[in-house]
C-alpha atoms as a PDB file:
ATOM      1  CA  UNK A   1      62.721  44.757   6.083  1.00  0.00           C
ATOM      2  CA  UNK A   2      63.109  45.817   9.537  1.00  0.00           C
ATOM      3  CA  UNK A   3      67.074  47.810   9.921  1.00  0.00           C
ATOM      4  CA  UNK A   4      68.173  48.314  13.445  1.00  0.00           C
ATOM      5  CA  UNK A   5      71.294  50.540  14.137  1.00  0.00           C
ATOM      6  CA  UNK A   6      72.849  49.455  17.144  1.00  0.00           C
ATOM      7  CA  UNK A   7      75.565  52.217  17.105  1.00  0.00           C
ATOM      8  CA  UNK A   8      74.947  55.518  16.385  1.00  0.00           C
ATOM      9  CA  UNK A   9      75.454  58.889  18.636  1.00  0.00           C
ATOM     10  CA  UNK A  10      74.667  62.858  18.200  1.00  0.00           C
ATOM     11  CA  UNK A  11      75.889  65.778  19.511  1.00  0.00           C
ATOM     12  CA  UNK A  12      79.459  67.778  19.283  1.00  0.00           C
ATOM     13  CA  UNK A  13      83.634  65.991  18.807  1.00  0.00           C
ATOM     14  CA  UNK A  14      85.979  68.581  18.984  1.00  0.00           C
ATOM     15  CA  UNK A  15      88.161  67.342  16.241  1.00  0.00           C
ATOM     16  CA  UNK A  16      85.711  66.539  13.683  1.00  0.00           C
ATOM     17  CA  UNK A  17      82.868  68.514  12.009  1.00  0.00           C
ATOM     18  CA  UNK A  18      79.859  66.957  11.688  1.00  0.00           C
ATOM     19  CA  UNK A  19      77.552  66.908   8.755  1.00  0.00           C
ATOM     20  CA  UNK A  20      74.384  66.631  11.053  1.00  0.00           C
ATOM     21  CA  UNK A  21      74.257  68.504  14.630  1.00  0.00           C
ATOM     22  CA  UNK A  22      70.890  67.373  15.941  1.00  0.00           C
ATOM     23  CA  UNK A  23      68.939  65.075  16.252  1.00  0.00           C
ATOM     24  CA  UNK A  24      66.343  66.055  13.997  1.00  0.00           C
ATOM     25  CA  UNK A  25      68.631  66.279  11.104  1.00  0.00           C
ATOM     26  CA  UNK A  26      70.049  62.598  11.882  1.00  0.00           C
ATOM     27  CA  UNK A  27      66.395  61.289  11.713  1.00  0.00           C
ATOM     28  CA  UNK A  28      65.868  62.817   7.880  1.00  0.00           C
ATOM     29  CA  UNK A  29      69.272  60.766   6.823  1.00  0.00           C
ATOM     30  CA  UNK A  30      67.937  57.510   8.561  1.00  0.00           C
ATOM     31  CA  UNK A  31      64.054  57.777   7.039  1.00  0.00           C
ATOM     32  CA  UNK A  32      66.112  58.195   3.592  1.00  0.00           C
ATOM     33  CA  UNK A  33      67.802  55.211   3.965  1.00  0.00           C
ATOM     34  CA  UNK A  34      65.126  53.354   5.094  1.00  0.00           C
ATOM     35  CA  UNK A  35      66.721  52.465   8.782  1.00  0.00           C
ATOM     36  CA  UNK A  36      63.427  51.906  11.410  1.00  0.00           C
ATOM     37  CA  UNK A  37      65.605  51.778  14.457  1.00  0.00           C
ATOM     38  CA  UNK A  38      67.902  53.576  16.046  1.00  0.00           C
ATOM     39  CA  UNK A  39      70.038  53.105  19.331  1.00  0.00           C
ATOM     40  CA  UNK A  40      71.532  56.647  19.968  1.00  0.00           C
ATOM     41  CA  UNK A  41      74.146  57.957  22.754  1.00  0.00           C
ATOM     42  CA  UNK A  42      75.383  61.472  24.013  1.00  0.00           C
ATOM     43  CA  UNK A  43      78.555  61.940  21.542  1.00  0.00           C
ATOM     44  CA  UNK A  44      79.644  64.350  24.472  1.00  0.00           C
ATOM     45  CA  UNK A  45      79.254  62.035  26.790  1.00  0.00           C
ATOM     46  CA  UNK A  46      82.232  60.109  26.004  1.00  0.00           C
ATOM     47  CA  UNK A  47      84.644  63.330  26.984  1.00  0.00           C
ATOM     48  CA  UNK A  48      82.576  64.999  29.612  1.00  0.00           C
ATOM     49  CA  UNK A  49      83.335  64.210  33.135  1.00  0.00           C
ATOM     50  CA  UNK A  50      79.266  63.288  33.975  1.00  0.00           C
ATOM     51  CA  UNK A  51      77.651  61.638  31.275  1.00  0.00           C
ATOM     52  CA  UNK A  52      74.368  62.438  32.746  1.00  0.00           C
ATOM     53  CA  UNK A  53      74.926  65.906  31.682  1.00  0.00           C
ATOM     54  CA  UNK A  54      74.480  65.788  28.257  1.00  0.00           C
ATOM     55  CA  UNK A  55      72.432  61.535  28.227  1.00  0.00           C
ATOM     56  CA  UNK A  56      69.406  63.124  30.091  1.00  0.00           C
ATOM     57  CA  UNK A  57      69.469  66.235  27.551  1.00  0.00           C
ATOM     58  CA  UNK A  58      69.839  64.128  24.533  1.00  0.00           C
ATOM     59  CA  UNK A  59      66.981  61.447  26.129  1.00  0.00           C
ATOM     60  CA  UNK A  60      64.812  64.465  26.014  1.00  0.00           C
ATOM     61  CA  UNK A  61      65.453  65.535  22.715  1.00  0.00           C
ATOM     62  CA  UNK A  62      64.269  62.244  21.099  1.00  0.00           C
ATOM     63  CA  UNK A  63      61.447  61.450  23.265  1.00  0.00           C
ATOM     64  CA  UNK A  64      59.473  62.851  20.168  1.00  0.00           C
ATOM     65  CA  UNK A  65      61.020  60.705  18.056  1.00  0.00           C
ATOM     66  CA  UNK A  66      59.915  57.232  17.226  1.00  0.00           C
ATOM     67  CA  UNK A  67      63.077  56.076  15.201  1.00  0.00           C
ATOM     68  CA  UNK A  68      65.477  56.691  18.197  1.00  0.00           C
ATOM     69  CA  UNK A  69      66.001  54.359  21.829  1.00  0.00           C
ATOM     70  CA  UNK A  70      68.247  56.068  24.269  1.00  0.00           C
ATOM     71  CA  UNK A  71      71.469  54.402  25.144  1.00  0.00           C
ATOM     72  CA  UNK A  72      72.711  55.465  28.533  1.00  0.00           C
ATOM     73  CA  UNK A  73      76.670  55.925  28.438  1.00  0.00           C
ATOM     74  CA  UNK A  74      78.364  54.326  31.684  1.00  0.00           C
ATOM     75  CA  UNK A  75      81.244  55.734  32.999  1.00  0.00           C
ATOM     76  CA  UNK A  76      81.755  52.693  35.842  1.00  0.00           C
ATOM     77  CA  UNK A  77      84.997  54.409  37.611  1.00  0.00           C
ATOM     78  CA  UNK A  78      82.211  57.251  38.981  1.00  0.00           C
ATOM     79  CA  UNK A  79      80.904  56.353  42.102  1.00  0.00           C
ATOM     80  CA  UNK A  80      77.396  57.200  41.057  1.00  0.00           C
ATOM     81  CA  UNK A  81      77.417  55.254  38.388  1.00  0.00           C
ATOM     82  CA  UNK A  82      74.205  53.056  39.356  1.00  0.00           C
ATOM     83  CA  UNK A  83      72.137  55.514  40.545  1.00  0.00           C
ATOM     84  CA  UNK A  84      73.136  57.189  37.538  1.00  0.00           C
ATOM     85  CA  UNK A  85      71.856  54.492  35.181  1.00  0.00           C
ATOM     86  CA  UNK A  86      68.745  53.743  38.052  1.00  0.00           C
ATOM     87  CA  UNK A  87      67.651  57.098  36.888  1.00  0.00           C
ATOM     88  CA  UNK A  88      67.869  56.899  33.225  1.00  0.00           C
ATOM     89  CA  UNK A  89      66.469  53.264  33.165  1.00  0.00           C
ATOM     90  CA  UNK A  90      63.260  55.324  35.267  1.00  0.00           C
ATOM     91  CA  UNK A  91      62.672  58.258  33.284  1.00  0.00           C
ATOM     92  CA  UNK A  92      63.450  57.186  29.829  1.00  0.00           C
ATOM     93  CA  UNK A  93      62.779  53.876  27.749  1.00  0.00           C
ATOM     94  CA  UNK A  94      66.619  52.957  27.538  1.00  0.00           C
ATOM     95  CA  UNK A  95      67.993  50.090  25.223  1.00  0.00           C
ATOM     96  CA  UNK A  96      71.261  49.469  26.035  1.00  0.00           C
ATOM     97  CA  UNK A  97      74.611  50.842  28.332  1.00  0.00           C
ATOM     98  CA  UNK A  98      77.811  51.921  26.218  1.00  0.00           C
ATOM     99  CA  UNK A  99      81.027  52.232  27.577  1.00  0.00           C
ATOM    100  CA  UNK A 100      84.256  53.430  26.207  1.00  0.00           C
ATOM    101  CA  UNK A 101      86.815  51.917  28.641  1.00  0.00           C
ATOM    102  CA  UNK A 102      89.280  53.713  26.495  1.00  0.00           C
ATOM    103  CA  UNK A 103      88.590  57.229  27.007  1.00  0.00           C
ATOM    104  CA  UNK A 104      87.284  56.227  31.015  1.00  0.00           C
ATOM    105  CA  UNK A 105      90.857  54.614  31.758  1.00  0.00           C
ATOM    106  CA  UNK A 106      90.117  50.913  32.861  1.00  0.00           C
ATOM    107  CA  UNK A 107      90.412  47.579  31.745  1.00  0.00           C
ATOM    108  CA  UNK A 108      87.454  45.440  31.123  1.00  0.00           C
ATOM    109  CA  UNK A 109      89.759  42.703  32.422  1.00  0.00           C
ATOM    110  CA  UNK A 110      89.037  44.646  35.878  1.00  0.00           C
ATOM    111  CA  UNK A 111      86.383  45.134  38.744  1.00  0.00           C
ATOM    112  CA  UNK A 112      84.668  47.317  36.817  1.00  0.00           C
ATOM    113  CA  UNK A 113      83.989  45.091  33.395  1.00  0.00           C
ATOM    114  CA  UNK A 114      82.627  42.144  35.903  1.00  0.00           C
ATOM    115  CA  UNK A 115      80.026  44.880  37.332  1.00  0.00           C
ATOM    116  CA  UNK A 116      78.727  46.053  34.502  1.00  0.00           C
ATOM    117  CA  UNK A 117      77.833  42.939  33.196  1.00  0.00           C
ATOM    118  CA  UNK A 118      76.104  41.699  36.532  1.00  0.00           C
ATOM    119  CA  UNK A 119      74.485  45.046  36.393  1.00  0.00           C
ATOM    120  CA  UNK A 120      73.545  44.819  32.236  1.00  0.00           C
ATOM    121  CA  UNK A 121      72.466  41.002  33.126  1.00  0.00           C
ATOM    122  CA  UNK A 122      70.041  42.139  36.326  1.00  0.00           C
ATOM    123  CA  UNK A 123      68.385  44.625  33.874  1.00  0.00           C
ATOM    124  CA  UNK A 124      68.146  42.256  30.526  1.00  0.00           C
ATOM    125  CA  UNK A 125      70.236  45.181  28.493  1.00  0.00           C
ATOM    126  CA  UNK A 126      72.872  44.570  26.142  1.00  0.00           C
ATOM    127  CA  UNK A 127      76.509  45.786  26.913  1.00  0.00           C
ATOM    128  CA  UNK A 128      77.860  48.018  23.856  1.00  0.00           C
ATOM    129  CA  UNK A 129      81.340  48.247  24.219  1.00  0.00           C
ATOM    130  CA  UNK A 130      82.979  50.729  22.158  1.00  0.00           C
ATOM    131  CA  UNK A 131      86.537  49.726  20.842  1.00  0.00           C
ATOM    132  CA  UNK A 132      87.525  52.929  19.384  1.00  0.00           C
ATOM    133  CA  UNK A 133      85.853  56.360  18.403  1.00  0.00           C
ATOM    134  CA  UNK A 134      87.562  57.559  15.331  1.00  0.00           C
ATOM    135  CA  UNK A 135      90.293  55.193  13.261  1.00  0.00           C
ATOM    136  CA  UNK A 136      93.764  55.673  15.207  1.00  0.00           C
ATOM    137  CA  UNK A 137      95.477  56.716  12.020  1.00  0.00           C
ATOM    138  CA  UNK A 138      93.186  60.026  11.747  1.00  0.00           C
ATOM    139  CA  UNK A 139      93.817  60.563  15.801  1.00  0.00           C
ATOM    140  CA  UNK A 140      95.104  64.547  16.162  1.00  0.00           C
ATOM    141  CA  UNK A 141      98.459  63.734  18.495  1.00  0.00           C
ATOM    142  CA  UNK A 142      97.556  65.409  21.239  1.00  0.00           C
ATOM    143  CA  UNK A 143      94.396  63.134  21.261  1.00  0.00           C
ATOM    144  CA  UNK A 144      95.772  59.872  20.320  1.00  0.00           C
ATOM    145  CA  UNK A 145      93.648  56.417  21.941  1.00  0.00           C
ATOM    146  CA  UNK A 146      94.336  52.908  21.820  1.00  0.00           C
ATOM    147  CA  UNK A 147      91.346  50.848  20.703  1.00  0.00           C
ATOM    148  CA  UNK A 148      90.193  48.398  23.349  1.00  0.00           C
ATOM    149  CA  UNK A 149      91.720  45.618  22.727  1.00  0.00           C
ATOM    150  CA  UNK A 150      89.604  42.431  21.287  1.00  0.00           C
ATOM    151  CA  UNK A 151      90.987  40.087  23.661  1.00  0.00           C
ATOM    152  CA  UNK A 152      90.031  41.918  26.942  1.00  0.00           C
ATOM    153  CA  UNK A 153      86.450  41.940  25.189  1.00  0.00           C
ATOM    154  CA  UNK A 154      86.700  38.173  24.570  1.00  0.00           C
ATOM    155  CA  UNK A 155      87.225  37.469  27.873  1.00  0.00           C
ATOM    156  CA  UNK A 156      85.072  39.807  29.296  1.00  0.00           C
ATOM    157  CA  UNK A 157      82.516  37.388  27.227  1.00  0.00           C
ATOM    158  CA  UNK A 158      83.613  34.386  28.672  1.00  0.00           C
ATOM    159  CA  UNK A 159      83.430  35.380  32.401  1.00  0.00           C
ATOM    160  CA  UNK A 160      80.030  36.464  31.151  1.00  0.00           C
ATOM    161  CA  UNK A 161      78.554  33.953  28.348  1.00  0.00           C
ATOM    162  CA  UNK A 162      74.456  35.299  29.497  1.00  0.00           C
ATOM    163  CA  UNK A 163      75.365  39.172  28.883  1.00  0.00           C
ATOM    164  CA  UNK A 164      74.783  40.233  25.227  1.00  0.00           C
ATOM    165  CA  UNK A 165      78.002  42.129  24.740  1.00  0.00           C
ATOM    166  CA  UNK A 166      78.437  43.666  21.342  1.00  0.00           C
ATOM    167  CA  UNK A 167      81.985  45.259  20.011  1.00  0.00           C
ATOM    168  CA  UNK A 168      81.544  48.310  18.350  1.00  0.00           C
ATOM    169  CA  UNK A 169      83.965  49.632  15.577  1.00  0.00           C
ATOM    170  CA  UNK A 170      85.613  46.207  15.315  1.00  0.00           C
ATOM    171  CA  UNK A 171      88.728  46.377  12.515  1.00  0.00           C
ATOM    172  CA  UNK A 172      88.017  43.529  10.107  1.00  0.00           C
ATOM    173  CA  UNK A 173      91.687  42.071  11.548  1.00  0.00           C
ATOM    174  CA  UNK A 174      89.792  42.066  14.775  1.00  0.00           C
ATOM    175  CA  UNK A 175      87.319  39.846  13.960  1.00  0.00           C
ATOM    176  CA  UNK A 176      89.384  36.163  13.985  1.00  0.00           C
ATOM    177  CA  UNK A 177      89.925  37.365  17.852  1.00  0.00           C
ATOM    178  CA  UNK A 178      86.889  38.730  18.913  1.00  0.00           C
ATOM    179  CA  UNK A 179      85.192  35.151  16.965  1.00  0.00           C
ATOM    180  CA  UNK A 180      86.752  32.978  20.090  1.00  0.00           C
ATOM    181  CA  UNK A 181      84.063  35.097  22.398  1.00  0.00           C
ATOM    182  CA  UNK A 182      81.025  33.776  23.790  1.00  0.00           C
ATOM    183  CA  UNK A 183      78.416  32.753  21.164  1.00  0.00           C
ATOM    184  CA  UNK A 184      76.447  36.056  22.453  1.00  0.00           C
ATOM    185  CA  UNK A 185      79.696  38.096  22.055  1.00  0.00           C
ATOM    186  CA  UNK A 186      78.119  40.175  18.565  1.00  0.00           C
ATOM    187  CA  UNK A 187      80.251  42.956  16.429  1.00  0.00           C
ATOM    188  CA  UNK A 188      78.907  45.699  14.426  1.00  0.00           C
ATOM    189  CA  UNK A 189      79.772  46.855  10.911  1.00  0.00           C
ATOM    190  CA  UNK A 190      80.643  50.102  11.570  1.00  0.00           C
ATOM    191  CA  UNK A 191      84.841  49.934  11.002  1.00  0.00           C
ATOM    192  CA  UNK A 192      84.598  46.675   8.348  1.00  0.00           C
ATOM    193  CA  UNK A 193      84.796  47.893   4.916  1.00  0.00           C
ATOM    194  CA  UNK A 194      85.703  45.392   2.065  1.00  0.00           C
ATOM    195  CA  UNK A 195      84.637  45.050  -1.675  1.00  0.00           C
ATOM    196  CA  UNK A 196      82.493  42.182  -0.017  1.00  0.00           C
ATOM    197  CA  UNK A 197      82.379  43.639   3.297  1.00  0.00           C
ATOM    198  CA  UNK A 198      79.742  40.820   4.868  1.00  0.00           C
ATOM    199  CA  UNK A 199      80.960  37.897   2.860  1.00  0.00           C
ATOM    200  CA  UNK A 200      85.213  38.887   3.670  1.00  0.00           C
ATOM    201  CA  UNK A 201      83.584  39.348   7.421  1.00  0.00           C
ATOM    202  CA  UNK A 202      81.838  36.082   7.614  1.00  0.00           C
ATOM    203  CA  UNK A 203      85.276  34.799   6.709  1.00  0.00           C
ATOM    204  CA  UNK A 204      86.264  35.257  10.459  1.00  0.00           C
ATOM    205  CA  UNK A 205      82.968  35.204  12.038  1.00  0.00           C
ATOM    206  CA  UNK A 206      79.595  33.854  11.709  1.00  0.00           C
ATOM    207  CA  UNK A 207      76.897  36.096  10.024  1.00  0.00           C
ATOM    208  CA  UNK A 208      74.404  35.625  13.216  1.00  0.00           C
ATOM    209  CA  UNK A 209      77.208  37.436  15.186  1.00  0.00           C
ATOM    210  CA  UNK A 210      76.981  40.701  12.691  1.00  0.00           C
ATOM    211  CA  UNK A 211      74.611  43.299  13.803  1.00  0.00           C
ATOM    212  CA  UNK A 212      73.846  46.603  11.434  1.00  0.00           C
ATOM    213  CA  UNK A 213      76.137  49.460  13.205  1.00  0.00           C
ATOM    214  CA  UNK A 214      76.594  53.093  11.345  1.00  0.00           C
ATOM    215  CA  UNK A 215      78.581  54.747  14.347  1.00  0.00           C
ATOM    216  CA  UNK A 216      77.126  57.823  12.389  1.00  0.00           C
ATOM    217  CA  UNK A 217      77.528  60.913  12.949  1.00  0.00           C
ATOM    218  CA  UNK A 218      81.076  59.784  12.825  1.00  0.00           C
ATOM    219  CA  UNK A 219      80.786  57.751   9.552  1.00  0.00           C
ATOM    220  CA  UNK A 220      77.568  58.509   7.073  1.00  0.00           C
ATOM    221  CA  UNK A 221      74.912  56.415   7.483  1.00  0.00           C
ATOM    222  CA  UNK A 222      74.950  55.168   3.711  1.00  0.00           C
ATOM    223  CA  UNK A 223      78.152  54.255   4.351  1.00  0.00           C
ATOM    224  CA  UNK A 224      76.542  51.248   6.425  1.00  0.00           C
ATOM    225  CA  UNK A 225      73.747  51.102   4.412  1.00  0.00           C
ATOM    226  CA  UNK A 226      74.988  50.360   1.443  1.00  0.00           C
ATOM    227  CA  UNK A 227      76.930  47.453   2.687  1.00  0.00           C
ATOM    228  CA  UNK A 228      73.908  45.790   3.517  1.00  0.00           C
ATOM    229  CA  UNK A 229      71.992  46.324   0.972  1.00  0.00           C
ATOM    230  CA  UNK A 230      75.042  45.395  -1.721  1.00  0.00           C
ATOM    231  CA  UNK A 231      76.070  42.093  -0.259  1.00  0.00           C
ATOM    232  CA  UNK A 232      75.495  39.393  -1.930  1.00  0.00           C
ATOM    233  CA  UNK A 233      73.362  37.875   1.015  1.00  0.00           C
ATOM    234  CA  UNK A 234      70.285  35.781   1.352  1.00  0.00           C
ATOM    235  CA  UNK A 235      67.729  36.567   2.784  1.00  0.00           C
ATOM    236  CA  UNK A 236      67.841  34.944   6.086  1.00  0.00           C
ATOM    237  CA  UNK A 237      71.614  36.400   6.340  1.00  0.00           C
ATOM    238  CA  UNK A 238      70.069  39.717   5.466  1.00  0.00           C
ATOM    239  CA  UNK A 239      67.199  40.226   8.133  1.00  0.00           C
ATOM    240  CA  UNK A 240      69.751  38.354  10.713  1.00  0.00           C
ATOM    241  CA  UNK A 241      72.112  41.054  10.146  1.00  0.00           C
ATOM    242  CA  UNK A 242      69.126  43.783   9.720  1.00  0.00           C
ATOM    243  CA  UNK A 243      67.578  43.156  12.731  1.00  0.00           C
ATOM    244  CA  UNK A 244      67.309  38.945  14.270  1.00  0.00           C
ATOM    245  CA  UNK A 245      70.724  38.717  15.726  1.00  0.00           C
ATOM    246  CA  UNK A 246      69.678  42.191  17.757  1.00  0.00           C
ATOM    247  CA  UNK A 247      66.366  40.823  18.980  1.00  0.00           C
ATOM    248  CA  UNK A 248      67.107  37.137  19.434  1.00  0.00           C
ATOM    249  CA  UNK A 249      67.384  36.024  22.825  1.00  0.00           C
ATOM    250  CA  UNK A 250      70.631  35.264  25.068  1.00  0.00           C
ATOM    251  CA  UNK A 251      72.413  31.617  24.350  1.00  0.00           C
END
């Protein structure tokens, strides 16, 4: 069955060592766990102050390899932020925008949330809106972040019920929030973790608003895996989560 990873990045984090460094090594862990699809960001991207910088070298890295779609990270407080995405969208098959409104310092509840989902509606793209990097109670405390919080994404959803918005690294306290969203409003399974994982998640939200999410190289890729494949799902919950609530059109 068909896996799609919705969040996944490579590259360097200065306060964690990674067990894979390219992206060459990253596509022998996916083929081993049997994952056919992979959206993939600049990890740098997130810290540097022009994500073009290291998108375009990482888009060129992977153009030799199948598994991987580029995701373009937006930076929407950078003037050039349009043409920026214009010329990734043109030279490179891109799947989605990420943004990390976090580490960019602004609110999705401002200007800039509102154009990026015109601008991710124009273009048919999801929005992948990253709530937190690494888990705030492993933050160094010189580089301590707030997660986004699930009610700025919830509204965000509302003002835009058309965009495909999914919330990346949700907690599994998160969910009951981020559940009042529009019905296109989708969270990955990076961050839940559970003896049931799925089934304690579908608790708080619906199973056809779960999409497959590693956020490897940060977390292992088995990690995710293995909460798929150990859930006691059937098998229409299973390719929904897989791969159907990724491709299925906007509500």
């Amino acid at each position: 069955m068909k896996i799609i990873d919705v969040n996944a990045g490579a590259g360097f984090w200065p306060t964690q060592h990674f067990s894979v460094h390219t992206p060459d090594e990253l596509d022998r862990f996916y083929q081993m766990d049997g994952i056919d699809e992979v959206w993939l960001s600049a990890v740098e991207s997130i810290l540097f102050p022009e994500p073009d910088t290291f998108d375009f070298r990482l888009f060129g890295k992977i153009a030799g390899l199948p598994r991987f779609r580029p995701v373009k990270t937006v930076h929407p407080i950078l003037g050039n932020w349009r043409r920026s995405c214009e010329e990734a969208l043109a030279g490179f098959p891109v799947v989605a925008l990420k943004v990390f409104p976090n580490y960019h310092g602004y609110s999705l509840g401002s200007g800039p949330g509102d154009a990026l989902c015109h601008f991710a509606r124009e273009r048919n793209l999801p929005l992948l809106v990253s709530m937190r990097v690494n888990d705030e109670r492993n933050q160094p405390s010189c580089m301590e972040v707030t997660g986004v919080p699930a009610e700025d994404i919830v509204r965000l959803s509302l003002r835009h019920p058309e965009n495909r918005i999914h919330a990346l690294c949700a907690y599994m306290h998160e969910l009951k929030v981020l559940a009042t969203g529009s019905p296109n409003l989708m969270v990955d399974l990076s961050f839940l973790d559970d003896a049931e994982t799925i089934a304690t998640a579908s608790r708080f939200i619906a199973p056809q608003r779960i999409v497959f999410g590693t956020h490897a190289p940060f977390l292992h890729v088995r990690a995710a895996a293995l909460k798929l494949a150990h859930g006691a799902l059937d098998a229409t919950v299973h390719a929904a989560i897989a791969h159907n609530n990724v491709l299925k059109p906007s509500l």
